[in-house]
C-alpha atoms as a PDB file:
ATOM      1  CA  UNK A   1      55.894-179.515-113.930  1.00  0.00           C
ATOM      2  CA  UNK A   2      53.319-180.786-111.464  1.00  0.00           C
ATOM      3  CA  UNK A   3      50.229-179.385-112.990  1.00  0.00           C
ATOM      4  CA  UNK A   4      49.144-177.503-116.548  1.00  0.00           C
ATOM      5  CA  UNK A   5      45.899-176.018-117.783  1.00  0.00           C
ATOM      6  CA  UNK A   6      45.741-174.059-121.367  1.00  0.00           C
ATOM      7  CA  UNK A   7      42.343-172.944-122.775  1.00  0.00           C
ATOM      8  CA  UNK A   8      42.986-171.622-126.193  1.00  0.00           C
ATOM      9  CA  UNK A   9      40.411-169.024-126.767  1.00  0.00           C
ATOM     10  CA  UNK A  10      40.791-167.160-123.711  1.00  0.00           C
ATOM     11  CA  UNK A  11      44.609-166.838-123.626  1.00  0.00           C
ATOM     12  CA  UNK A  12      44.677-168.802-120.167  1.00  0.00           C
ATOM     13  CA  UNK A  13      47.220-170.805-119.424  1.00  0.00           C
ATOM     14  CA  UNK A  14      48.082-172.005-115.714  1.00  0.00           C
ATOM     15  CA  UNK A  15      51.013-173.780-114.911  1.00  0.00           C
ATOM     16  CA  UNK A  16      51.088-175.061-110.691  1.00  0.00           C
ATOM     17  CA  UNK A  17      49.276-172.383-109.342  1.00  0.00           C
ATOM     18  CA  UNK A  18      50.687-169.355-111.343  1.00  0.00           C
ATOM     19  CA  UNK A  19      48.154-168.390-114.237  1.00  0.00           C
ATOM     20  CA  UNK A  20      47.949-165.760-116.748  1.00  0.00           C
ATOM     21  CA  UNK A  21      45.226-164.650-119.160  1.00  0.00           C
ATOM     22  CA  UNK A  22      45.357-162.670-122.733  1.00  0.00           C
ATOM     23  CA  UNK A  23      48.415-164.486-124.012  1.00  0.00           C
ATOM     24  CA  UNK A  24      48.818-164.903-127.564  1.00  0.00           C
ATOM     25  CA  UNK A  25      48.279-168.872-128.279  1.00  0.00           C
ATOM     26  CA  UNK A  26      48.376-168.782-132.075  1.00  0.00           C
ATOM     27  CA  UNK A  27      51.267-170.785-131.870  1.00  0.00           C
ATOM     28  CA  UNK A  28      48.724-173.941-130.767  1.00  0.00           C
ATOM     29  CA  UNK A  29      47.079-175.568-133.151  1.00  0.00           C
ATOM     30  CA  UNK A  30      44.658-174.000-134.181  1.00  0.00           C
ATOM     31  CA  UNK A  31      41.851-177.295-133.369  1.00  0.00           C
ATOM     32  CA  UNK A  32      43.007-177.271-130.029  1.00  0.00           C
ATOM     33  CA  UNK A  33      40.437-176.106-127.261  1.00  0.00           C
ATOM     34  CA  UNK A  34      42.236-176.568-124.076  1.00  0.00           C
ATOM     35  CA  UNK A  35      44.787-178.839-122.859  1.00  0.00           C
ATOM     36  CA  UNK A  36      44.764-180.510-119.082  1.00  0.00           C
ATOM     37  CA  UNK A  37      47.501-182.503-117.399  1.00  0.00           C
ATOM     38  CA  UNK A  38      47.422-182.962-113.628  1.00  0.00           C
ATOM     39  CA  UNK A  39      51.682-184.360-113.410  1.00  0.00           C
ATOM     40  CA  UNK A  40      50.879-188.380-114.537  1.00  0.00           C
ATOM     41  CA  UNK A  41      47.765-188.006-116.754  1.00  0.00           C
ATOM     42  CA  UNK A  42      45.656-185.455-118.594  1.00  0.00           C
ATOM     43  CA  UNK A  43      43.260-184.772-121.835  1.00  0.00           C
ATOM     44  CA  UNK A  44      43.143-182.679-124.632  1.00  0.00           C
ATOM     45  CA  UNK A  45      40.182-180.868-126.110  1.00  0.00           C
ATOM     46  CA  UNK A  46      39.134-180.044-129.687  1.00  0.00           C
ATOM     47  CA  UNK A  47      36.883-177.529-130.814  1.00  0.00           C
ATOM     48  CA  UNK A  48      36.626-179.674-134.565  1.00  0.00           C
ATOM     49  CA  UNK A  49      34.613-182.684-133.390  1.00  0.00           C
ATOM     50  CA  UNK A  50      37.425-184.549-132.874  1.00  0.00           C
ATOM     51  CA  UNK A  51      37.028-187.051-129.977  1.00  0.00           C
ATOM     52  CA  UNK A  52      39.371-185.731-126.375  1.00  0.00           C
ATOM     53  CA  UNK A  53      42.854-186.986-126.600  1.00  0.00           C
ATOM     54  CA  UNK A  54      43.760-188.616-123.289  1.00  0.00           C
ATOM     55  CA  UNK A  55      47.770-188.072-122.727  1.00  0.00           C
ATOM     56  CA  UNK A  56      50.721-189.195-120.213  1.00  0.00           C
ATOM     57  CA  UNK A  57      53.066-186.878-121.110  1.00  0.00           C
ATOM     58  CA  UNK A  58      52.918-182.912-121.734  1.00  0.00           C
ATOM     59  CA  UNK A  59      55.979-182.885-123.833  1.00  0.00           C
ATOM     60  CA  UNK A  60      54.198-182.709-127.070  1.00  0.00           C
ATOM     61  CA  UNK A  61      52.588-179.599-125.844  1.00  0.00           C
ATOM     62  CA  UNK A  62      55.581-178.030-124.842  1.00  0.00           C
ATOM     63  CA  UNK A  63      55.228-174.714-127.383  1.00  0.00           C
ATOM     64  CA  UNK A  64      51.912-173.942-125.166  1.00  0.00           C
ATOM     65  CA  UNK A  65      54.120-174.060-121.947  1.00  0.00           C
ATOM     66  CA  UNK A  66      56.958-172.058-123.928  1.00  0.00           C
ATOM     67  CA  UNK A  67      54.187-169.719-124.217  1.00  0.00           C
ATOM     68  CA  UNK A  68      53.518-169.219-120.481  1.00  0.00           C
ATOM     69  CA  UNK A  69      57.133-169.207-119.404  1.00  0.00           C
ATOM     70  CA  UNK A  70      57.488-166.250-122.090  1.00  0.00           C
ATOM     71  CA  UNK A  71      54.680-164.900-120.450  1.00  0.00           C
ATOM     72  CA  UNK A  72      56.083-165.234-117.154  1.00  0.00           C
ATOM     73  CA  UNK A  73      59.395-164.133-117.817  1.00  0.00           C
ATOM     74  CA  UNK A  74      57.453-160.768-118.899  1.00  0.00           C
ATOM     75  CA  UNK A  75      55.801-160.518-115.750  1.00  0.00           C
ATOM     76  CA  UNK A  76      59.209-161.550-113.586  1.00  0.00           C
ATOM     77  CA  UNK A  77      60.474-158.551-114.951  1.00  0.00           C
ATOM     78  CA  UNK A  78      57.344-155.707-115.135  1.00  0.00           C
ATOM     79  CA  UNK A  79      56.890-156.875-111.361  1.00  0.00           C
ATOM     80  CA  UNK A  80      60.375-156.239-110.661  1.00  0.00           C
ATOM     81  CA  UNK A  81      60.308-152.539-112.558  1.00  0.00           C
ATOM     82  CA  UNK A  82      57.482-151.870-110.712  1.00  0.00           C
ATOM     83  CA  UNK A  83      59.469-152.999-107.110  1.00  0.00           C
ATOM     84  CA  UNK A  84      62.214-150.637-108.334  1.00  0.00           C
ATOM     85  CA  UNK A  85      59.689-147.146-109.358  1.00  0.00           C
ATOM     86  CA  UNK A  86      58.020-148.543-105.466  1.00  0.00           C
ATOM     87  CA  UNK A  87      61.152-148.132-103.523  1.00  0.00           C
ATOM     88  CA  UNK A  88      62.065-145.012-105.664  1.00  0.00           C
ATOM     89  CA  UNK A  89      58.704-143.458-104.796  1.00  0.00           C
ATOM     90  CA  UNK A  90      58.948-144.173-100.880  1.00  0.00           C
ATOM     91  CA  UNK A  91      62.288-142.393-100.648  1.00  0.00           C
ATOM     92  CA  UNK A  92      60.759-139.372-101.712  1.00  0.00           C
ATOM     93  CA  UNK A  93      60.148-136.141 -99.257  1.00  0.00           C
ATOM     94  CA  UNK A  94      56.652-136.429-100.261  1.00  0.00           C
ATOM     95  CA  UNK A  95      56.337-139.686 -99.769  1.00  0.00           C
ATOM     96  CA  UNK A  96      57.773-140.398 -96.088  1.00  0.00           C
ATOM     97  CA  UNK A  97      55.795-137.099 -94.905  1.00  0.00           C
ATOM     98  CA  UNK A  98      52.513-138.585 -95.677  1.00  0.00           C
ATOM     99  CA  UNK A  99      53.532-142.681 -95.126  1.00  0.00           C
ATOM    100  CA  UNK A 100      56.335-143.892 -92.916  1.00  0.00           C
ATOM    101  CA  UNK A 101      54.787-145.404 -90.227  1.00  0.00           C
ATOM    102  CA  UNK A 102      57.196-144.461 -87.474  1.00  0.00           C
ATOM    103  CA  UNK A 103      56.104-140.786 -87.584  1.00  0.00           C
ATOM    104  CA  UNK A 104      53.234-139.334 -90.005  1.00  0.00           C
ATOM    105  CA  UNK A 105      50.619-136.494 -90.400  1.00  0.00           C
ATOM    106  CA  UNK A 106      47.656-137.582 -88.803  1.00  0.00           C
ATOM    107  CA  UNK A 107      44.316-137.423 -90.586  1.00  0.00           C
ATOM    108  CA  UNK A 108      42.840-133.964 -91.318  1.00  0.00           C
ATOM    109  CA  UNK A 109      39.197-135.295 -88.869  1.00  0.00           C
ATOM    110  CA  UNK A 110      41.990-135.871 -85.935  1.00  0.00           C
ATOM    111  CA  UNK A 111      43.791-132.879 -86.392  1.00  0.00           C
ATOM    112  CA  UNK A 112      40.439-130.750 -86.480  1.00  0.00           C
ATOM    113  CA  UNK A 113      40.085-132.362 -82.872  1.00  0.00           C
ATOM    114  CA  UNK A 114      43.681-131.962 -81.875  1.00  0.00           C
ATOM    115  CA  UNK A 115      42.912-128.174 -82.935  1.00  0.00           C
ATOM    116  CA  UNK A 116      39.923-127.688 -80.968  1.00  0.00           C
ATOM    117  CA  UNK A 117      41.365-129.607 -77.819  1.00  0.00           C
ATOM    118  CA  UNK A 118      44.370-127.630 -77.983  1.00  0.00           C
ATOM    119  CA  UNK A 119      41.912-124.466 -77.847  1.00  0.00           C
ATOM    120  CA  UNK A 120      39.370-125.632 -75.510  1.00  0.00           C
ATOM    121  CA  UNK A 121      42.577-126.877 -73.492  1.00  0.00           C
ATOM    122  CA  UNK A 122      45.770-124.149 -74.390  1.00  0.00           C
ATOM    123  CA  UNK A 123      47.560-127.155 -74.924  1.00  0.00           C
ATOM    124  CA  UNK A 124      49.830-127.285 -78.088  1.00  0.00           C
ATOM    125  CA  UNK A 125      49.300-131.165 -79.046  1.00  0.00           C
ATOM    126  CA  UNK A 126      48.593-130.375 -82.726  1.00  0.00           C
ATOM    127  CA  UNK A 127      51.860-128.111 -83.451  1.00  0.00           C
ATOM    128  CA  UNK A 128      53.522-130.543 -81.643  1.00  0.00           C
ATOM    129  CA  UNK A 129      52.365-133.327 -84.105  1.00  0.00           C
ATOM    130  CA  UNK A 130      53.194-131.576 -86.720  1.00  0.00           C
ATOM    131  CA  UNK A 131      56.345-130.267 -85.543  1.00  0.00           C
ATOM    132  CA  UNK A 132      57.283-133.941 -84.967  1.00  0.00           C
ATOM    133  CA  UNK A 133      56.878-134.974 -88.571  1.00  0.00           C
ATOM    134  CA  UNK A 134      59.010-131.834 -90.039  1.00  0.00           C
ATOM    135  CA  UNK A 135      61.792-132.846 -87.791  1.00  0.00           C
ATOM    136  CA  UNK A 136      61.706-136.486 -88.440  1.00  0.00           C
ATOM    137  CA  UNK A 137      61.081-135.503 -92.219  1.00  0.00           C
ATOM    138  CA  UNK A 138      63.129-132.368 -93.199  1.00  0.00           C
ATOM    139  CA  UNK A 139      62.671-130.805 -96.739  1.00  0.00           C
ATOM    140  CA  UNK A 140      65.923-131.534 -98.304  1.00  0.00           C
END
């Protein structure tokens, strides 16, 4: 672990540059304000009165970074649920209608101009928009 940062009261606890807030830290004691360790040296604080603690080691902290992997293990996973419900969503009808890239509805203010072109014009440039994205898109 190259870097660590725990403040008690707010729930934070960063770990390199990955950070999370709200956790639940009652498992630190309970005098403990924050704790700070940049890889070789860091501090702890009390909220007591009880003069900083200047450490070279994290290890006897380790329950507040058992905390954060717990944390992160939580968010590994709601991150990846929420990749899965993404992917599900984009292979919807719906979905690749209004979004894929390749061929999509243009906005409604364009295809009020592509309307009155088309009848200022005769030209068909609007049905043929839309006629592109039903064929690219068919309702299954």
């Amino acid at each position: 672990m190259a870097t660590f940062k725990l403040i008690k009261e707010d729930g934070f606890i960063k770990v390199d540059s990955v950070s999370f807030l709200d956790l639940d830290c009652t498992s630190i004691a309970s005098n403990i304000h924050a704790i700070e360790f940049d890889g070789s040296a860091g501090h702890v604080e009390y909220n007591d009165g009880t003069a900083n603690l200047t450490i070279d080691s994290i290890s006897a902290y380790s329950v507040a970074e058992g905390v954060f992997n717990t944390a992160k293990a939580a968010n590994d996973t709601a991150v990846s649920e929420a990749a899965t419900a993404q992917t599900a969503l984009e292979a919807t009808h719906g979905w690749k209608r209004q979004f894929d890239a390749t061929t999509s509805y243009a906005t409604i203010g364009e295809q009020l101009d592509q309307q009155y072109h088309d009848a200022v014009n005769s030209t068909t440039t609007w049905k043929d928009a839309i006629t592109a994205v039903k064929v690219a898109h068919p309702k299954p």
